[in-house]
Protein backbone atom coordinates (compact mmCIF):
# COMPACT_ATOMS: atom_id res chain seq x y z
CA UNK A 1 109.97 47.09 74.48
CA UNK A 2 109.97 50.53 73.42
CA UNK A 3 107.82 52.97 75.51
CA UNK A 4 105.06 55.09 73.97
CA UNK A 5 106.14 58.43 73.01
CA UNK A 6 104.49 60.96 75.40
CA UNK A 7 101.08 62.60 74.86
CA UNK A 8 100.81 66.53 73.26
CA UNK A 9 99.01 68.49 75.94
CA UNK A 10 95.62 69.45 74.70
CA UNK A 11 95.09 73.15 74.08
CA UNK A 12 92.91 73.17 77.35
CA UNK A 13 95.79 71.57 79.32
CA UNK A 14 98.35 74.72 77.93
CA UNK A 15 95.63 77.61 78.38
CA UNK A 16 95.36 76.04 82.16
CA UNK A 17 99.50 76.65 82.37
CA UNK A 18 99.04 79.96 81.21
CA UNK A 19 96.96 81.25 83.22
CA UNK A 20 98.90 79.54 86.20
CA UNK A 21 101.89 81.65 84.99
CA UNK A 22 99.61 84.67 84.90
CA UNK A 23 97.78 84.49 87.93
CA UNK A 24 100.37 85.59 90.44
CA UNK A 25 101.02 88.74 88.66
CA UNK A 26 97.23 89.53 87.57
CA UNK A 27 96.53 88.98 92.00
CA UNK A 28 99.68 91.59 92.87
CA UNK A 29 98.60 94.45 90.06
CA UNK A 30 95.22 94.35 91.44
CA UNK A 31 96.44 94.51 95.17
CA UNK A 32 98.60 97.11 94.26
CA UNK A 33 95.57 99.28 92.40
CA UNK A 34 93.53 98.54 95.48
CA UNK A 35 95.70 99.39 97.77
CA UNK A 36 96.53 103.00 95.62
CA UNK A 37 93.17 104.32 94.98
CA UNK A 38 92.73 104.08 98.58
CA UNK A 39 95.25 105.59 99.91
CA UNK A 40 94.58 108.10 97.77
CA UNK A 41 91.34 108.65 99.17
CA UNK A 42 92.57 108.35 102.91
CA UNK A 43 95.24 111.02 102.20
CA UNK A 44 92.53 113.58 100.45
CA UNK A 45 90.45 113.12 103.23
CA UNK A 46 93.21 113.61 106.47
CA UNK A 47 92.76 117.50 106.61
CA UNK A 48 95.08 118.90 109.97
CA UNK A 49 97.61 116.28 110.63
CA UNK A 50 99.41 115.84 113.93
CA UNK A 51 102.29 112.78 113.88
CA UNK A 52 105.85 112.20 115.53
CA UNK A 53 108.40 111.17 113.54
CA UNK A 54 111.98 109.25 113.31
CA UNK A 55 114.14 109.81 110.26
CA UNK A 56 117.56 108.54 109.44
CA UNK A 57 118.81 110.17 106.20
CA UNK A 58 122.15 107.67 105.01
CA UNK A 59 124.99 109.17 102.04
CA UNK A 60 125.69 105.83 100.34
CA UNK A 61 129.26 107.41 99.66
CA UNK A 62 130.37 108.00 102.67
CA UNK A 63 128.05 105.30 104.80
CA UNK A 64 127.36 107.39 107.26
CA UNK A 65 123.67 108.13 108.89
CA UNK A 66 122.16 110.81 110.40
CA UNK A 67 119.12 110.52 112.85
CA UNK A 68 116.44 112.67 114.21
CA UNK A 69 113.21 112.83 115.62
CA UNK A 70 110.42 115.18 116.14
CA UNK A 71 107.29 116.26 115.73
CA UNK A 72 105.44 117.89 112.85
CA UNK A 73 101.88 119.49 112.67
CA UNK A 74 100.05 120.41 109.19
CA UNK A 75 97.55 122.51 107.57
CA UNK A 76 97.57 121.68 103.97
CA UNK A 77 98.19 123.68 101.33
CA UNK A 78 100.42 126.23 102.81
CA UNK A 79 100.96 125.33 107.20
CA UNK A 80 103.34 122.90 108.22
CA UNK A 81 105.21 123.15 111.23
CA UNK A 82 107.89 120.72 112.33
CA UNK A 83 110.04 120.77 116.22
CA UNK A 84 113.12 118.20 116.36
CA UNK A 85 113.50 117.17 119.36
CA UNK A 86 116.90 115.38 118.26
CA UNK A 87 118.75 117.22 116.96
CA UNK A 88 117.11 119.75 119.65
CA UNK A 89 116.07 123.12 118.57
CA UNK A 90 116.31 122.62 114.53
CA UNK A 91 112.76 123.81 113.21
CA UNK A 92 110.84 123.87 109.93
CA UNK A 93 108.03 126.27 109.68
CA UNK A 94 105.57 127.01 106.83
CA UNK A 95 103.73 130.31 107.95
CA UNK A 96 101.66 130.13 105.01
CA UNK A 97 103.67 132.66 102.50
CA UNK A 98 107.43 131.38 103.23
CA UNK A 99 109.30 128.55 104.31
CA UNK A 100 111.00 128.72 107.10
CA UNK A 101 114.23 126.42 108.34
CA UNK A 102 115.87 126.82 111.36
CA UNK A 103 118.54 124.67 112.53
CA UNK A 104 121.07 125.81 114.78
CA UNK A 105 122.45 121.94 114.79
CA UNK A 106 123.76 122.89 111.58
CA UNK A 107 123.53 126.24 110.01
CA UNK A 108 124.03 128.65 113.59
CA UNK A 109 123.09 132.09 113.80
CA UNK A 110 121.41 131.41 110.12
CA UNK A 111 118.10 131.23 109.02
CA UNK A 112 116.86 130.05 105.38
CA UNK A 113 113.53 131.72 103.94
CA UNK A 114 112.52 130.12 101.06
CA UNK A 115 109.64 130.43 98.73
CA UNK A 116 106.72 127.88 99.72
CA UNK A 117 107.10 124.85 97.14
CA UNK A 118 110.65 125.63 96.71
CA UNK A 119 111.33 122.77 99.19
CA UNK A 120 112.01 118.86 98.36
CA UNK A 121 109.90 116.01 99.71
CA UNK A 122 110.33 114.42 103.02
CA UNK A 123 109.97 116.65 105.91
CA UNK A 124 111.01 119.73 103.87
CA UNK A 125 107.70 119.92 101.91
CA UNK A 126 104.28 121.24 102.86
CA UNK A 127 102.35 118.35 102.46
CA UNK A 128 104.20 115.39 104.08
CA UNK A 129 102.45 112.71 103.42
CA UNK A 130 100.03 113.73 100.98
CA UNK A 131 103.01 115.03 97.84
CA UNK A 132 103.03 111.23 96.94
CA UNK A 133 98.85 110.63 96.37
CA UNK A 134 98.41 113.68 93.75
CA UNK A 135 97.65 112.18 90.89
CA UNK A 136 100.10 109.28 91.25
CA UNK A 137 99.42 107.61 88.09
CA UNK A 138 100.11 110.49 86.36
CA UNK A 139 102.82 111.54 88.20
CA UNK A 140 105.04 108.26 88.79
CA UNK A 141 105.39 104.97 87.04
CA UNK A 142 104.37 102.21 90.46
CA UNK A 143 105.36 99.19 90.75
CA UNK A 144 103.93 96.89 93.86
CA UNK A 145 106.65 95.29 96.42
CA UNK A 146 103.79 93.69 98.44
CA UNK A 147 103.45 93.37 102.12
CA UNK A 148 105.50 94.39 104.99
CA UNK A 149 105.51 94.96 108.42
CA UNK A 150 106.20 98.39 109.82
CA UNK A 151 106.28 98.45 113.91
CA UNK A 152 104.19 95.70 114.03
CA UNK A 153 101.66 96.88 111.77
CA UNK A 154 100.62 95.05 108.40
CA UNK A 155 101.49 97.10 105.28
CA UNK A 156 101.98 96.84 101.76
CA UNK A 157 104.98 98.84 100.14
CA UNK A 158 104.58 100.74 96.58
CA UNK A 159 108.18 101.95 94.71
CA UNK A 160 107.18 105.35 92.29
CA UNK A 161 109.34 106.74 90.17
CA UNK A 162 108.82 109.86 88.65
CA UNK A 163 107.79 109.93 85.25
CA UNK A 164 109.02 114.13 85.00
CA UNK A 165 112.33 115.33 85.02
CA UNK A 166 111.21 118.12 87.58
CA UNK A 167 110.94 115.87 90.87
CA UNK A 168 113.56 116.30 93.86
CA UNK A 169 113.38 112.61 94.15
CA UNK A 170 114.80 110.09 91.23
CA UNK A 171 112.75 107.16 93.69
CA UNK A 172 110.55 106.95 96.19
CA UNK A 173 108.68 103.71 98.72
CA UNK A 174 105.56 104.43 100.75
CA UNK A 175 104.13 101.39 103.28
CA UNK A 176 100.76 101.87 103.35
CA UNK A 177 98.79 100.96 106.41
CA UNK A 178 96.19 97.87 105.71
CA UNK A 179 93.84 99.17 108.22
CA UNK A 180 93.90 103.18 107.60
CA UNK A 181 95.09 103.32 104.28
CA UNK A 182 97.90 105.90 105.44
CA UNK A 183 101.38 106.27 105.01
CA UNK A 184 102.83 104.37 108.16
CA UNK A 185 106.79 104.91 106.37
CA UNK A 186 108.39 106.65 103.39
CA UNK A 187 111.57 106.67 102.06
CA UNK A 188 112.88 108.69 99.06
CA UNK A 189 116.20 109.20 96.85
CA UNK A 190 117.49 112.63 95.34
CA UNK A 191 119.50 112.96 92.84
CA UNK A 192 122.76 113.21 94.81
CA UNK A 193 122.04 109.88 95.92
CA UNK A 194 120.94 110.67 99.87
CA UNK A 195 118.36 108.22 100.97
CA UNK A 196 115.72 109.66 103.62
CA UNK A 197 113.97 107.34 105.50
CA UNK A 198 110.70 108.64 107.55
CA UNK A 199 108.56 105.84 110.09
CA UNK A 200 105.99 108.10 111.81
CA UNK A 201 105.72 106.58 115.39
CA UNK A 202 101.86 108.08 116.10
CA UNK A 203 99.78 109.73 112.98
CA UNK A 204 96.42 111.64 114.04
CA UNK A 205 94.54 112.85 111.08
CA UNK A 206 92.10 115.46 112.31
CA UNK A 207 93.65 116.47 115.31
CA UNK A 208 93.64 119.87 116.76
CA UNK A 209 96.84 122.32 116.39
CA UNK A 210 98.41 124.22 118.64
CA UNK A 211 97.84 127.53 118.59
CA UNK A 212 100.18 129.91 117.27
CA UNK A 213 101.92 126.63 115.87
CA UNK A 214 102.49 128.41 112.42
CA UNK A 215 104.01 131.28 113.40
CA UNK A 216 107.92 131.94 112.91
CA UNK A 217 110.31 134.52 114.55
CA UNK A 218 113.73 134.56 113.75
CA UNK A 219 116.11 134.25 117.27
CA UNK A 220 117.35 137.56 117.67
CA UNK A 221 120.29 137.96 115.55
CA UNK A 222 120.20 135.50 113.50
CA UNK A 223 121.03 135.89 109.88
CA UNK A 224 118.02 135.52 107.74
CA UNK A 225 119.24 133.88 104.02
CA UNK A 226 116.97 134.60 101.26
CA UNK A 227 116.83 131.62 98.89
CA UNK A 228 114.87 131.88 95.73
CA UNK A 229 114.90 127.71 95.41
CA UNK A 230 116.41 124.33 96.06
């Protein structure tokens, strides 16, 4: 006997599959807006900023890494004040009308003064945390990589990528924090290619600064280079 040719799905039984198909995606784009608008908010809202730090920036063409660690204090718009304590004695300082970079590790008896804003992102700009939640749908096309654990902490991870040609980063990743709403870990790309990856170790929005924190005098003899940009 010849078996009965199968049954057309009903229209009902092919809207259900579609919106099967759909479903996954639809849940992730609405995580993903959720999880944007408020960080967004959390990040307009953090004020002074106190947080230690570990960063390991990596040249994919030669495969080599560089660490350090330190801590960074800020005052956005125009303080931000950062103390390596590996490599010891490199600083960053923002005194409110230039940017300061110190780093005897690397450049000795040399100091850079730069412009503020003339810096990149990472933990050369003024506002660490806070240059990737201006106007981020504007500024960067996002696209949700879901959740992820960052020291222990639940997080879900957002890629942007600029949309302007004017960015010092061709890609950046932020893991946001489920219960804050905060940037737990960052990592961006320039256009060279160098990857920097941040994971701040403690983050205290609000906290009180150090006095005097924001203030920047060249070591004695040092060379002070005036740089118009990056």
């Amino acid at each position: 006997m010849m078996s009965a040719p199968p049954r057309p799905a009903s229209a009902l039984s092919v809207a259900a599959l579609a919106l099967l198909a759909l479903a996954s995606p639809l849940r992730g784009q609405t995580k993903a807006d959720s999880v944007l608008d408020r960080a967004v908010k959390a990040h307009g809202s953090v004020g002074t900023l106190r947080a230690t730090f570990e960063q390991v920036l990596t040249n994919p063409l030669t495969g080599s890494e560089v660490k350090a660690r330190g801590e960074l204090q800020q005052q956005p718009p125009r303080y931000l004040s950062i103390v390596f304590t590996e490599p010891k004695g490199d600083r960053i300082v923002a005194d409110g009308q230039s940017l300061w970079v110190s780093a005897p590790s690397a450049l000795p008896g040399q100091v850079l003064r730069l412009p503020l804003g003339a810096a990149g992102p990472g933990l050369g700009g003024i506002d660490v945390l806070g240059q990737f939640f201006e106007q981020p749908r504007v500024r960067y096309a996002i696209t949700p990589l879901g959740p992820a654990q960052v020291d222990g902490r639940a997080t879900f991870a957002l890629k942007l990528v600029p949309k302007g040609g004017d960015s010092p980063f061709t890609q950046a990743t932020v893991w946001l924090d489920d219960a804050t709403g905060l940037a737990r870990q960052f990592e961006t790309t320039d256009p060279n290619g160098i990857v920097r990856r941040v994971r701040l170790l403690t983050l205290r929005p609000g906290a009180k600064l150090d006095d005097g924190i924001f203030r920047f005098v060249p070591p004695k003899g040092a060379r002070i280079i005036e740089r118009p940009g990056m």
